[in-house]
N, C-alpha and C. Protein backbone atom coordinates (compact mmCIF):
# COMPACT_ATOMS: atom_id res chain seq x y z
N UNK A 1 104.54 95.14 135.73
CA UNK A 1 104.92 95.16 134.33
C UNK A 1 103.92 94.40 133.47
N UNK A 2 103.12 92.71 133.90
CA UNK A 2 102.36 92.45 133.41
C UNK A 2 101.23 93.30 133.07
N UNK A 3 100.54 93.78 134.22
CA UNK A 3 99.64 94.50 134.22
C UNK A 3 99.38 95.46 133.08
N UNK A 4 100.82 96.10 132.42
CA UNK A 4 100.48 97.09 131.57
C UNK A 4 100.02 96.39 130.12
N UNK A 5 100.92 94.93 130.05
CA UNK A 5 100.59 94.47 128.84
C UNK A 5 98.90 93.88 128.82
N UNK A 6 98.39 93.79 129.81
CA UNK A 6 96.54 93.18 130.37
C UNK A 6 96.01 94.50 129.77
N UNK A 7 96.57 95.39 129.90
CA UNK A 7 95.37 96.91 129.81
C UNK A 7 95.55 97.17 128.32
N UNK A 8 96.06 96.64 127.22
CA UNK A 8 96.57 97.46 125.87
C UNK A 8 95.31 96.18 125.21
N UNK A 9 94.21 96.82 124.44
CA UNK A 9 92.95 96.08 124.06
C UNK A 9 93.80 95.38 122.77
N UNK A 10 92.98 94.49 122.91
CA UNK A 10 93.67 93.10 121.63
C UNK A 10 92.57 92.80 120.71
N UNK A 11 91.29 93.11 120.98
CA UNK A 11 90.18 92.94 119.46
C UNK A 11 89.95 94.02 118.96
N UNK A 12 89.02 93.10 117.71
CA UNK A 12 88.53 93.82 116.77
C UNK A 12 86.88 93.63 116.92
N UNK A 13 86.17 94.21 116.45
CA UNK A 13 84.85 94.41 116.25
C UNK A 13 84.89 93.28 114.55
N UNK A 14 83.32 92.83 114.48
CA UNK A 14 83.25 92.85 112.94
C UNK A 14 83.27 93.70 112.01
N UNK A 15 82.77 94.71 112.11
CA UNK A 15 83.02 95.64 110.84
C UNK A 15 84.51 96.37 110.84
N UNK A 16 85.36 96.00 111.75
CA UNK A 16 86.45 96.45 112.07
C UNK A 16 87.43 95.54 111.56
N UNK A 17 86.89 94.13 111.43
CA UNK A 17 87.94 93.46 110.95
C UNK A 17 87.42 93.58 109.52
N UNK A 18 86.41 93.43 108.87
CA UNK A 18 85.74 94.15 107.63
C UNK A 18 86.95 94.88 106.94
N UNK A 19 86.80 96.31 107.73
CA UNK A 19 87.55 96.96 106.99
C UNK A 19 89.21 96.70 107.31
N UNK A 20 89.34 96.49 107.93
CA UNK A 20 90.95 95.84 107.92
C UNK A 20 91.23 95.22 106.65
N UNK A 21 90.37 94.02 106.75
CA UNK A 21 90.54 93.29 105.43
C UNK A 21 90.30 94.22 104.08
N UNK A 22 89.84 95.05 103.84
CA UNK A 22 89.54 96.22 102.79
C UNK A 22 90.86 96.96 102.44
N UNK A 23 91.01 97.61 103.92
CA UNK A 23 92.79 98.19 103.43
C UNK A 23 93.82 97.42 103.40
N UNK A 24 94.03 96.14 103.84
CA UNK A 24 94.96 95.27 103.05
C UNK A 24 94.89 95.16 101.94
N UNK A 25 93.73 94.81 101.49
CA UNK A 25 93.50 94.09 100.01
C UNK A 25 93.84 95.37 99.50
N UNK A 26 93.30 96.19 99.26
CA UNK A 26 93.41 97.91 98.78
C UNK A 26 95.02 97.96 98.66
N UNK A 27 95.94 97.94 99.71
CA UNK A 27 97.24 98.60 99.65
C UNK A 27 98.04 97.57 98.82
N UNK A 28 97.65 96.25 98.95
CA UNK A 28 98.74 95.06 98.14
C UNK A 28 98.09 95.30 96.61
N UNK A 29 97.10 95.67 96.65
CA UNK A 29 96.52 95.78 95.15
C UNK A 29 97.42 97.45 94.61
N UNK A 30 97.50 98.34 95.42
CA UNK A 30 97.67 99.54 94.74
C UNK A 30 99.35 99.57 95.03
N UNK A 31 100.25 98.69 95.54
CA UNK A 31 101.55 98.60 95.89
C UNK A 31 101.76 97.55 94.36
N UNK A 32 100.90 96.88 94.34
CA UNK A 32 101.45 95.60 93.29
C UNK A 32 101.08 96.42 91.78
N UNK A 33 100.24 96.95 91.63
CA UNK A 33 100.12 98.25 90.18
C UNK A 33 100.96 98.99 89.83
N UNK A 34 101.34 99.83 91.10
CA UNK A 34 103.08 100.81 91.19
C UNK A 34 104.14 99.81 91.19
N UNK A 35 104.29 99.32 91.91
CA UNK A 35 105.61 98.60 91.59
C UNK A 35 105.72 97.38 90.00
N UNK A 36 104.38 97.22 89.83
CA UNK A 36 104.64 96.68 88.23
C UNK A 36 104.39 97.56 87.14
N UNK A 37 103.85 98.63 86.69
CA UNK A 37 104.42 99.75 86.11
C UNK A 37 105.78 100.57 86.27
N UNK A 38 106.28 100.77 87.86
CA UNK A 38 107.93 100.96 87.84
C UNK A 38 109.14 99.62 87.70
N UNK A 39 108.21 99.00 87.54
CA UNK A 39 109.23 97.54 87.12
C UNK A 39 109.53 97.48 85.64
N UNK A 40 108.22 97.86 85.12
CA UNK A 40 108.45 97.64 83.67
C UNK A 40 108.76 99.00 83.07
N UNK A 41 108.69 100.07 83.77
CA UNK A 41 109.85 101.25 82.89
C UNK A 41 111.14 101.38 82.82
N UNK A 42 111.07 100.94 84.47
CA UNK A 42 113.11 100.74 84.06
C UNK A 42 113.82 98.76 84.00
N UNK A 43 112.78 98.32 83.94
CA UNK A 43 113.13 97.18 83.56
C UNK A 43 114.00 96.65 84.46
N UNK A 44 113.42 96.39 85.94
CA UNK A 44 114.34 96.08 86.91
C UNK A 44 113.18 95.44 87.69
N UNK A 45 113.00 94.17 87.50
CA UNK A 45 111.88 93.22 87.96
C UNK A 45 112.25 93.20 90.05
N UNK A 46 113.12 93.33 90.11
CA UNK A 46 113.65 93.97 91.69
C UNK A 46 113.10 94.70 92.40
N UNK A 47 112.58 95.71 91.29
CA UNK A 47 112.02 97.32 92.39
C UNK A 47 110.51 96.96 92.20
N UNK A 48 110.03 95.62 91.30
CA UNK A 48 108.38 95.25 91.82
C UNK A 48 108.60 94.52 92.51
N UNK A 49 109.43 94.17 93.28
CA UNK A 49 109.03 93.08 94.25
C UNK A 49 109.42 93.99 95.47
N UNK A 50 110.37 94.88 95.48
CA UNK A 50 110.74 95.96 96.80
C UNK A 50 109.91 96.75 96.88
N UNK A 51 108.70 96.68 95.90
CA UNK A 51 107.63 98.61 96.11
C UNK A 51 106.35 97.19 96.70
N UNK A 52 106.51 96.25 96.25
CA UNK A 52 105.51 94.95 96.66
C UNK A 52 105.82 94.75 98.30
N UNK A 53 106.88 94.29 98.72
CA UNK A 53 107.47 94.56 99.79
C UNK A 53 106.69 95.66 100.87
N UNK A 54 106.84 96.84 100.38
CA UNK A 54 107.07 98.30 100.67
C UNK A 54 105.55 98.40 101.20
N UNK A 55 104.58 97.54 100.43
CA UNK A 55 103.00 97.76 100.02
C UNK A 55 102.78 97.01 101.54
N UNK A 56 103.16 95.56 101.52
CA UNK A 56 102.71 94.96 102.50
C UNK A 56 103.17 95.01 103.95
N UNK A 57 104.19 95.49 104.06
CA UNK A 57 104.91 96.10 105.21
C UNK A 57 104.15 97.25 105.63
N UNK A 58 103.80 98.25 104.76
CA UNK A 58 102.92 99.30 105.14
C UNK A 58 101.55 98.36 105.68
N UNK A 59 100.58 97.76 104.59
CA UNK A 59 99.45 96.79 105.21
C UNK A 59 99.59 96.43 106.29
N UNK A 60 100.54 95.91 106.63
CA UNK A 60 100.43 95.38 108.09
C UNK A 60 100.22 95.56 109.25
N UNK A 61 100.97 97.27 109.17
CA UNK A 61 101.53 98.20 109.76
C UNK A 61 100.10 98.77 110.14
N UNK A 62 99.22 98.73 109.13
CA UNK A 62 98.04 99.33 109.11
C UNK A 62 96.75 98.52 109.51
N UNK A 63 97.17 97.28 109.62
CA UNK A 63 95.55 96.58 109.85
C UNK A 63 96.05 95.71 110.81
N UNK A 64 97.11 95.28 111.20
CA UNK A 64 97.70 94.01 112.22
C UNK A 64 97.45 94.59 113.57
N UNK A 65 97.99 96.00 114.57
CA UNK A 65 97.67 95.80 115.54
C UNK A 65 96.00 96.80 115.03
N UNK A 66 95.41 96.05 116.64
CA UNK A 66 93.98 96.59 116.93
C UNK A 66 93.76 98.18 117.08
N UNK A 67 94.20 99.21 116.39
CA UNK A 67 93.70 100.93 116.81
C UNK A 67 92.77 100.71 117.04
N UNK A 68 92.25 101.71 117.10
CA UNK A 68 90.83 102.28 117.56
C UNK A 68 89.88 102.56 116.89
N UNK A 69 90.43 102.48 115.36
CA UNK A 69 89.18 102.80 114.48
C UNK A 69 88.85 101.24 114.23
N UNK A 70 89.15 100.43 114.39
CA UNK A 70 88.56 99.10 114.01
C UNK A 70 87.82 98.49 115.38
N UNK A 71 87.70 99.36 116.37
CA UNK A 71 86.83 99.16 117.85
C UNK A 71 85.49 100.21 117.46
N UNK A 72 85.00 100.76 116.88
CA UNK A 72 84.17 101.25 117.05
C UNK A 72 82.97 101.33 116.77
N UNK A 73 82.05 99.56 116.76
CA UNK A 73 81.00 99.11 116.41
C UNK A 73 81.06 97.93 117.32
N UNK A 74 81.38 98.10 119.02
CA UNK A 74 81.22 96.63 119.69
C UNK A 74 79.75 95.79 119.45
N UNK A 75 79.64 94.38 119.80
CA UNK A 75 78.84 93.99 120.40
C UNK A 75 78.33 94.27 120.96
N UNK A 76 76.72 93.98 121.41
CA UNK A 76 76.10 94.03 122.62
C UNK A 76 75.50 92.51 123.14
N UNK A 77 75.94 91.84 124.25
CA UNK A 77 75.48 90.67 124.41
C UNK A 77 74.92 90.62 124.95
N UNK A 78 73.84 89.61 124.91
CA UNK A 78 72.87 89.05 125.92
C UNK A 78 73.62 88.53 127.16
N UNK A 79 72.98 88.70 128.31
CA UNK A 79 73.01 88.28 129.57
C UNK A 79 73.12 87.09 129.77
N UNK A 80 73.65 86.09 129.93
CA UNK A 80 73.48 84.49 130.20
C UNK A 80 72.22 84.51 130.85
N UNK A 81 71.79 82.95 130.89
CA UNK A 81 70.27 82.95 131.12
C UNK A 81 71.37 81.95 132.81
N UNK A 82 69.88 82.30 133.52
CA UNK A 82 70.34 81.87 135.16
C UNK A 82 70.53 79.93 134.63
N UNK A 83 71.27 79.21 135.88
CA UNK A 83 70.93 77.90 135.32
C UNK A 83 69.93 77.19 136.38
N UNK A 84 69.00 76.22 136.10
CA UNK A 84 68.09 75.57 137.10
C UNK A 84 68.66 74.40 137.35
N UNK A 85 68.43 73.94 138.53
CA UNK A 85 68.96 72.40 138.95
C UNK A 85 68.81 71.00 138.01
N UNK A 86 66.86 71.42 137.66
CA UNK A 86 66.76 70.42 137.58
C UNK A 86 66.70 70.13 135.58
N UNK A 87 67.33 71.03 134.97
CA UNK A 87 67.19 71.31 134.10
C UNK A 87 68.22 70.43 132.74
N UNK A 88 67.71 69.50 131.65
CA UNK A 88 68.19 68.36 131.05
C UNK A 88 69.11 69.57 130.06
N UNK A 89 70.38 68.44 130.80
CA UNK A 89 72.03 69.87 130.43
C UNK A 89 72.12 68.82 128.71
N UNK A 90 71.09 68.18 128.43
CA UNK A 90 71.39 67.51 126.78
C UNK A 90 71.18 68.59 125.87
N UNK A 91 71.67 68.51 124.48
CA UNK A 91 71.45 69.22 123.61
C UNK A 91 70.64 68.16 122.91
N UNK A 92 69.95 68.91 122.26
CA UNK A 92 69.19 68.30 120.85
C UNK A 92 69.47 67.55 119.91
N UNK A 93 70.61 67.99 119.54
CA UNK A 93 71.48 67.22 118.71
C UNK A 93 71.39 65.60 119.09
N UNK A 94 72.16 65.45 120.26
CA UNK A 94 72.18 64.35 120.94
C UNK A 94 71.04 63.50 121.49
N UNK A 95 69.75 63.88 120.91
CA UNK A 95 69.02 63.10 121.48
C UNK A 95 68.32 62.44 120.21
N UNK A 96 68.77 63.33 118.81
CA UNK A 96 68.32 62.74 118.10
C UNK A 96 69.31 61.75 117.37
N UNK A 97 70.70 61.62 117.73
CA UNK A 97 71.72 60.24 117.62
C UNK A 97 71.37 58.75 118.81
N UNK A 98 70.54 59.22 119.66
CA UNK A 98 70.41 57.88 120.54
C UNK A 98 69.61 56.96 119.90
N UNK A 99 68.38 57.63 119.30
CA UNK A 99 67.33 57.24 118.84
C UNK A 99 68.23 56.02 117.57
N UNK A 100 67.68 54.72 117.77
CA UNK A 100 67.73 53.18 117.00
C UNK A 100 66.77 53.42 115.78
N UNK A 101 67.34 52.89 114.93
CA UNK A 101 66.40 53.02 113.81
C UNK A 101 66.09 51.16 113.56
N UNK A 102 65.11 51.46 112.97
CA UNK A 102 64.73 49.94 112.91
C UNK A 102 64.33 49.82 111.43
C-alpha cells in the first residue's frame, strides 16, 4: 500500500512552478473582478466573497497537486565529483574567519 503512495511524483520543475504561480495569480485576479462586479449589481457583498471562494478553490485545484504539465522542463544535473582522501573537506568561507586581524 505504501509503495503506491512512493510511485505518485511530488515535484515541480522551475518553469512549472513559474507557471503555477501565473494561474493562481490569473484565477484569484479574474474570480475577484466577477465576483466584485456581481457583488455590486445585486448588492449582496456575500456572492463576492462566494465567487472569491469559488476562484480560489478552483486555483488550488489547479496548481496545488504536481500534473504533468508543470514536469515538463526537468533538470539536468551534474554528476558529483569522486571524493579524494587526502583532500581539505574546509570551505573557503571558513578559512577566511580564522584569519586574526591585527
Amino acid at each position: 500500500m505504501l509503495s503506491v503512495f512512493k510511485s505518485i511524483p511530488t515535484h515541480m520543475d522551475y518553469k512549472g512552478q513559474k507557471l503555477a504561480e501565473q494561474i493562481f495569480q490569473g484565477v484569484i485576479l479574474v474570480s475577484a473582478v466577477i465576483g466584485f462586479i456581481y457583488g455590486l449589481f445585486i448588492q449582496q457583498f456575500g456572492w463576492t466573497v462566494y465567487i472569491m471562494l469559488a476562484g480560489f478553490a478552483l486555483s488550488c485545484l489547479l496548481t496545488l497537486p504536481p500534473w504533468p504539465v508543470y514536469r515538463k522542463n526537468p533538470l539536468t544535473w551534474q554528476p558529483p565529483l569522486p571524493e579524494t582522501p587526502g583532500e581539505n573537506r574546509e570551505k573557503p568561507q571558513e578559512n577566511l574567519k580564522k584569519k586574526k586581524h591585527k
